[in-house]
PDB file of N, CA and C in Angstrom:
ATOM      1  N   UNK A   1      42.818  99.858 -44.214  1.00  0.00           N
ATOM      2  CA  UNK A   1      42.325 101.183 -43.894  1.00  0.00           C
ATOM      3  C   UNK A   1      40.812 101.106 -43.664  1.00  0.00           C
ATOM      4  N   UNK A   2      40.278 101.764 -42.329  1.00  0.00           N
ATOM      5  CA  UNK A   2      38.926 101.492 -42.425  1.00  0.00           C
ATOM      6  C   UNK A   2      38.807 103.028 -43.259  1.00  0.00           C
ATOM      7  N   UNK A   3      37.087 102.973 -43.851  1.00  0.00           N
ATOM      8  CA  UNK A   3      36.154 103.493 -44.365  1.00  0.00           C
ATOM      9  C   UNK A   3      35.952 104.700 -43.201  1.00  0.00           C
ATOM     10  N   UNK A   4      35.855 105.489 -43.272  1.00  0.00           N
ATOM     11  CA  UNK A   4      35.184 106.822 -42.816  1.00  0.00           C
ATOM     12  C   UNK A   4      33.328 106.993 -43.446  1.00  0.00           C
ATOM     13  N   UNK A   5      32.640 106.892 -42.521  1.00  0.00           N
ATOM     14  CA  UNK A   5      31.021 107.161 -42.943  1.00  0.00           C
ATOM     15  C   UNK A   5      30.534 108.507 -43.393  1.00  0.00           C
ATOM     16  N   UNK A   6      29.739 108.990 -44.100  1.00  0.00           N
ATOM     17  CA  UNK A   6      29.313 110.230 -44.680  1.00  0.00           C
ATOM     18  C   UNK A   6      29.278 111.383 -43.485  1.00  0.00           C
ATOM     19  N   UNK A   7      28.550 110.250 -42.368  1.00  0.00           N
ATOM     20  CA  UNK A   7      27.732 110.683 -40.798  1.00  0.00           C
ATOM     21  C   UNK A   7      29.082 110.979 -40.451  1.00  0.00           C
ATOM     22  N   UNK A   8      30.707 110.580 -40.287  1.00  0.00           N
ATOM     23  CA  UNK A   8      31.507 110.983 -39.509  1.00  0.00           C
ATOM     24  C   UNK A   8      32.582 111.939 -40.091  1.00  0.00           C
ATOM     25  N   UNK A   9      32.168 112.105 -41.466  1.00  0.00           N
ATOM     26  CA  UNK A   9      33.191 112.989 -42.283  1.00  0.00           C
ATOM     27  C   UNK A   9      33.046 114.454 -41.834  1.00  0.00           C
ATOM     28  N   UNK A  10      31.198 114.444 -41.748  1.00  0.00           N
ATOM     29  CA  UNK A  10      30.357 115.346 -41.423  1.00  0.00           C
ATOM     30  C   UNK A  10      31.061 116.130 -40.285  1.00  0.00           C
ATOM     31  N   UNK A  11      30.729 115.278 -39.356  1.00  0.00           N
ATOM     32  CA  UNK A  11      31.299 115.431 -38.184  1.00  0.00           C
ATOM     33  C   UNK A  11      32.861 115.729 -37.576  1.00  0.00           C
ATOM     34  N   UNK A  12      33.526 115.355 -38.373  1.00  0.00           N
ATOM     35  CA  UNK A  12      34.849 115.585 -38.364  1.00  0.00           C
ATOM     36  C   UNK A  12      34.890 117.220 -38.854  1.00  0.00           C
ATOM     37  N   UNK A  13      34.547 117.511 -40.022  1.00  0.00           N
ATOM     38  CA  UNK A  13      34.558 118.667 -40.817  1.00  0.00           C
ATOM     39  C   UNK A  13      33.654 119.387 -39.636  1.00  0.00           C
ATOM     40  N   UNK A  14      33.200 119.540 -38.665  1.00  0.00           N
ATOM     41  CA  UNK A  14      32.278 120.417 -37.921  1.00  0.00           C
ATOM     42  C   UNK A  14      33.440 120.554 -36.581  1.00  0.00           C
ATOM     43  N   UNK A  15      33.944 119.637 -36.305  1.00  0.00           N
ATOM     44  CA  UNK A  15      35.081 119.811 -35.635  1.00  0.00           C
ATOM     45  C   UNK A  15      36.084 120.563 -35.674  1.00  0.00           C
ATOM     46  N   UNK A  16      36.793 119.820 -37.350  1.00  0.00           N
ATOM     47  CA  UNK A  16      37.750 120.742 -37.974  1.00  0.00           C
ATOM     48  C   UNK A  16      37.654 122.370 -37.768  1.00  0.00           C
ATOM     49  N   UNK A  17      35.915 122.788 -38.488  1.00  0.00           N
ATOM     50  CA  UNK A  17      36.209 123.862 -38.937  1.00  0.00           C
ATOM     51  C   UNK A  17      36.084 124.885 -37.560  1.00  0.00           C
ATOM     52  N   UNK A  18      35.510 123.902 -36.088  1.00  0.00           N
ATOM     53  CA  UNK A  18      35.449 124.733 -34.848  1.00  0.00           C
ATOM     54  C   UNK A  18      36.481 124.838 -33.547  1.00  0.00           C
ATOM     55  N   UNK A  19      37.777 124.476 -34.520  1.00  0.00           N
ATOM     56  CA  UNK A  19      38.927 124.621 -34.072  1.00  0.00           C
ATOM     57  C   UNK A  19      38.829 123.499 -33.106  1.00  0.00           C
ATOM     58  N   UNK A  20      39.147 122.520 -32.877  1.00  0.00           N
ATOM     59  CA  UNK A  20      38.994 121.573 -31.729  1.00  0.00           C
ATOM     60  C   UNK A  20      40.523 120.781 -32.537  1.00  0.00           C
ATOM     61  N   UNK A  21      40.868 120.274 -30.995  1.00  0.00           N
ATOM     62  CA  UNK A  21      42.467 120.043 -31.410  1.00  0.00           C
ATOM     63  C   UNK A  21      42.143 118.699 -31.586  1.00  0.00           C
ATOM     64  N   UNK A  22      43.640 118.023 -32.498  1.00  0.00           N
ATOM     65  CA  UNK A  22      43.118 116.608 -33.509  1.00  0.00           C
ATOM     66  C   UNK A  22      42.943 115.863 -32.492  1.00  0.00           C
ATOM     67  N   UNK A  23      43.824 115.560 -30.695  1.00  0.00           N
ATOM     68  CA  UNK A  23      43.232 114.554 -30.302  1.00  0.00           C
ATOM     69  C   UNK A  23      41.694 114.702 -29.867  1.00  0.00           C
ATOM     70  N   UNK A  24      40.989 115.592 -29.644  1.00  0.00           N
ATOM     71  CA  UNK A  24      40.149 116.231 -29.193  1.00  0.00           C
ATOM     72  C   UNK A  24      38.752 115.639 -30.384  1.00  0.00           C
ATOM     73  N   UNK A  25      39.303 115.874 -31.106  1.00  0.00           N
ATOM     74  CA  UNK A  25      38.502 115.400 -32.846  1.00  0.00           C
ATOM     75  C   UNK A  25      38.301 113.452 -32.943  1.00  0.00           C
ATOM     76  N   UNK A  26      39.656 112.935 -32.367  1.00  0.00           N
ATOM     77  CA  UNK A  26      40.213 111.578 -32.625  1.00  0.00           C
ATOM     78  C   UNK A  26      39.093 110.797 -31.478  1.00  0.00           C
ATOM     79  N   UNK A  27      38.837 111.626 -30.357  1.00  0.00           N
ATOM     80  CA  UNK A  27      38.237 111.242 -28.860  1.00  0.00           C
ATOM     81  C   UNK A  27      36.897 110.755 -29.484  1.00  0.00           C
ATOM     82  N   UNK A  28      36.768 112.436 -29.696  1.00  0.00           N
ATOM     83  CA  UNK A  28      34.777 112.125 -30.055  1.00  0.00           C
ATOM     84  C   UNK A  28      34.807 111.329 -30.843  1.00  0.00           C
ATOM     85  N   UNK A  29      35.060 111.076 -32.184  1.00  0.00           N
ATOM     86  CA  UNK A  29      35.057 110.360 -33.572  1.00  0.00           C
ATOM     87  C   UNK A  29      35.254 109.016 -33.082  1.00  0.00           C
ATOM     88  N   UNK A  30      35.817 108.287 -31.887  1.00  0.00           N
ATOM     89  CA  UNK A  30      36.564 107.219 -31.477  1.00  0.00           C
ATOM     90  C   UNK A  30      37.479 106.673 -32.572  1.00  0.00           C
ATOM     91  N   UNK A  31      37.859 107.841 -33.187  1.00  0.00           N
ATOM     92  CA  UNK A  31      39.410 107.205 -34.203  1.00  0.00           C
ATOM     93  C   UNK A  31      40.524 107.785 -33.773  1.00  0.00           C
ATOM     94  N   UNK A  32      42.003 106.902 -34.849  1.00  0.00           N
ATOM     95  CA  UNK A  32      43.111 107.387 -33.850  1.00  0.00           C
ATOM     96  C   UNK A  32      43.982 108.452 -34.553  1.00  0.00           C
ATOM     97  N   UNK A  33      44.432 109.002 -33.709  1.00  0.00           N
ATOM     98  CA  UNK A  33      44.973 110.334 -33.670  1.00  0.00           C
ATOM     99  C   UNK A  33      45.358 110.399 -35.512  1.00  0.00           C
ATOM    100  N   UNK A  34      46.474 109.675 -35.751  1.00  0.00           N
ATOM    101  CA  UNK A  34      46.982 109.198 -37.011  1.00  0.00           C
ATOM    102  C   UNK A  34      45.480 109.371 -37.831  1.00  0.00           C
ATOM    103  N   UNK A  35      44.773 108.595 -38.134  1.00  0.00           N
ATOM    104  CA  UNK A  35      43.385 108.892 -39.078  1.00  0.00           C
ATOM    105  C   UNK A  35      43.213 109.990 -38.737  1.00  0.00           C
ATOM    106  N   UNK A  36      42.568 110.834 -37.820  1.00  0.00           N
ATOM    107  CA  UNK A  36      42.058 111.842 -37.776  1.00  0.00           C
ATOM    108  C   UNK A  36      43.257 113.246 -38.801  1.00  0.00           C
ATOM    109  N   UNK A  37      44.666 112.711 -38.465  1.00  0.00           N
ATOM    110  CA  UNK A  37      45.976 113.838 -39.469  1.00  0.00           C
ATOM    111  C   UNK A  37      45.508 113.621 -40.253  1.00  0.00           C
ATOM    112  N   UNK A  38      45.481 112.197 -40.727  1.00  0.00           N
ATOM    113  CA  UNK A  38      45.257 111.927 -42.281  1.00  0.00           C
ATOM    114  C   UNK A  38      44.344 112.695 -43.211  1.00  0.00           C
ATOM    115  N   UNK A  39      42.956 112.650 -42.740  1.00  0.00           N
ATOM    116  CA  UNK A  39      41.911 112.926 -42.564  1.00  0.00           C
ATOM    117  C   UNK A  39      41.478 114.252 -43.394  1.00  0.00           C
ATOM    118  N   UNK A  40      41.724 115.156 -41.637  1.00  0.00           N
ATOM    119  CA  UNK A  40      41.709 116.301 -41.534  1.00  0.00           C
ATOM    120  C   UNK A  40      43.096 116.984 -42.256  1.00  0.00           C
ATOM    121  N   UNK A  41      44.121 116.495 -42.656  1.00  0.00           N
ATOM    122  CA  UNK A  41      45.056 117.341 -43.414  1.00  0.00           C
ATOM    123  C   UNK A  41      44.251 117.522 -44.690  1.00  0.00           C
ATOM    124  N   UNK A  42      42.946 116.940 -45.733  1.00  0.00           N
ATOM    125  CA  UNK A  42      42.592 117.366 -46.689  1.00  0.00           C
ATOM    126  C   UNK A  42      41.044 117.358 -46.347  1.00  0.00           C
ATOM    127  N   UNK A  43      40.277 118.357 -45.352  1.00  0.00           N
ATOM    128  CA  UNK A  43      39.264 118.316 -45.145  1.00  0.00           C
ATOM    129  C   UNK A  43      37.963 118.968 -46.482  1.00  0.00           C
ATOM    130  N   UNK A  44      38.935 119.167 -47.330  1.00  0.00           N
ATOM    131  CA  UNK A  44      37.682 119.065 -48.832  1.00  0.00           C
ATOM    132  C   UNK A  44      37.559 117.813 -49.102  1.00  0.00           C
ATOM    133  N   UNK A  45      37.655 116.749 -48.910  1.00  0.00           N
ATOM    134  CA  UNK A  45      37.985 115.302 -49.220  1.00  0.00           C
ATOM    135  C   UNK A  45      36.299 115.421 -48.288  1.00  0.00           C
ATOM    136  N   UNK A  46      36.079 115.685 -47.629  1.00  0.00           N
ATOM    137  CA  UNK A  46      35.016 115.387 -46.899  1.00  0.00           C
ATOM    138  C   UNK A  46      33.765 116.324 -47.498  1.00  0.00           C
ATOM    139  N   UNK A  47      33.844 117.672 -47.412  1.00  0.00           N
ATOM    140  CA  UNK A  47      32.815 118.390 -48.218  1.00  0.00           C
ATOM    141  C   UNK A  47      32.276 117.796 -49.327  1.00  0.00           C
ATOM    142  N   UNK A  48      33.483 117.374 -50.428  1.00  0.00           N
ATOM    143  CA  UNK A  48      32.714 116.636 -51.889  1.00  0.00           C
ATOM    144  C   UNK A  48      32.175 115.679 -51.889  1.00  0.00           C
ATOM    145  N   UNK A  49      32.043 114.859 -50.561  1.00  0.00           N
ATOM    146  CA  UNK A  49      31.271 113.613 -50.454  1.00  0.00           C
ATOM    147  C   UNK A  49      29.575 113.798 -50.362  1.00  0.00           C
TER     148      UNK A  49
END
């Protein structure tokens, strides 16, 4: 499993919360669709970091 960076959790969670669809999220982030579900199915996982 790779590591997710502080810089892309960030970023993911700015995505998440501006409605942008997961492949849409997976594009920018250059991760794959699968990580980005993973991910974004518990996007407090990212806030508490």
């Amino acid at each position: 499993m790779v590591k997710w960076t502080p810089k892309e959790e960030e970023e993911l969670l700015k995505l998440y919360q501006t409605g942008h669809t997961q492949k849409e999220m997976a594009d920018t982030l250059n991760r794959s669709i699968a990580s980005v579900n993973s991910k974004a199915a518990t996007p407090q996982k990212a806030m508490k970091r």
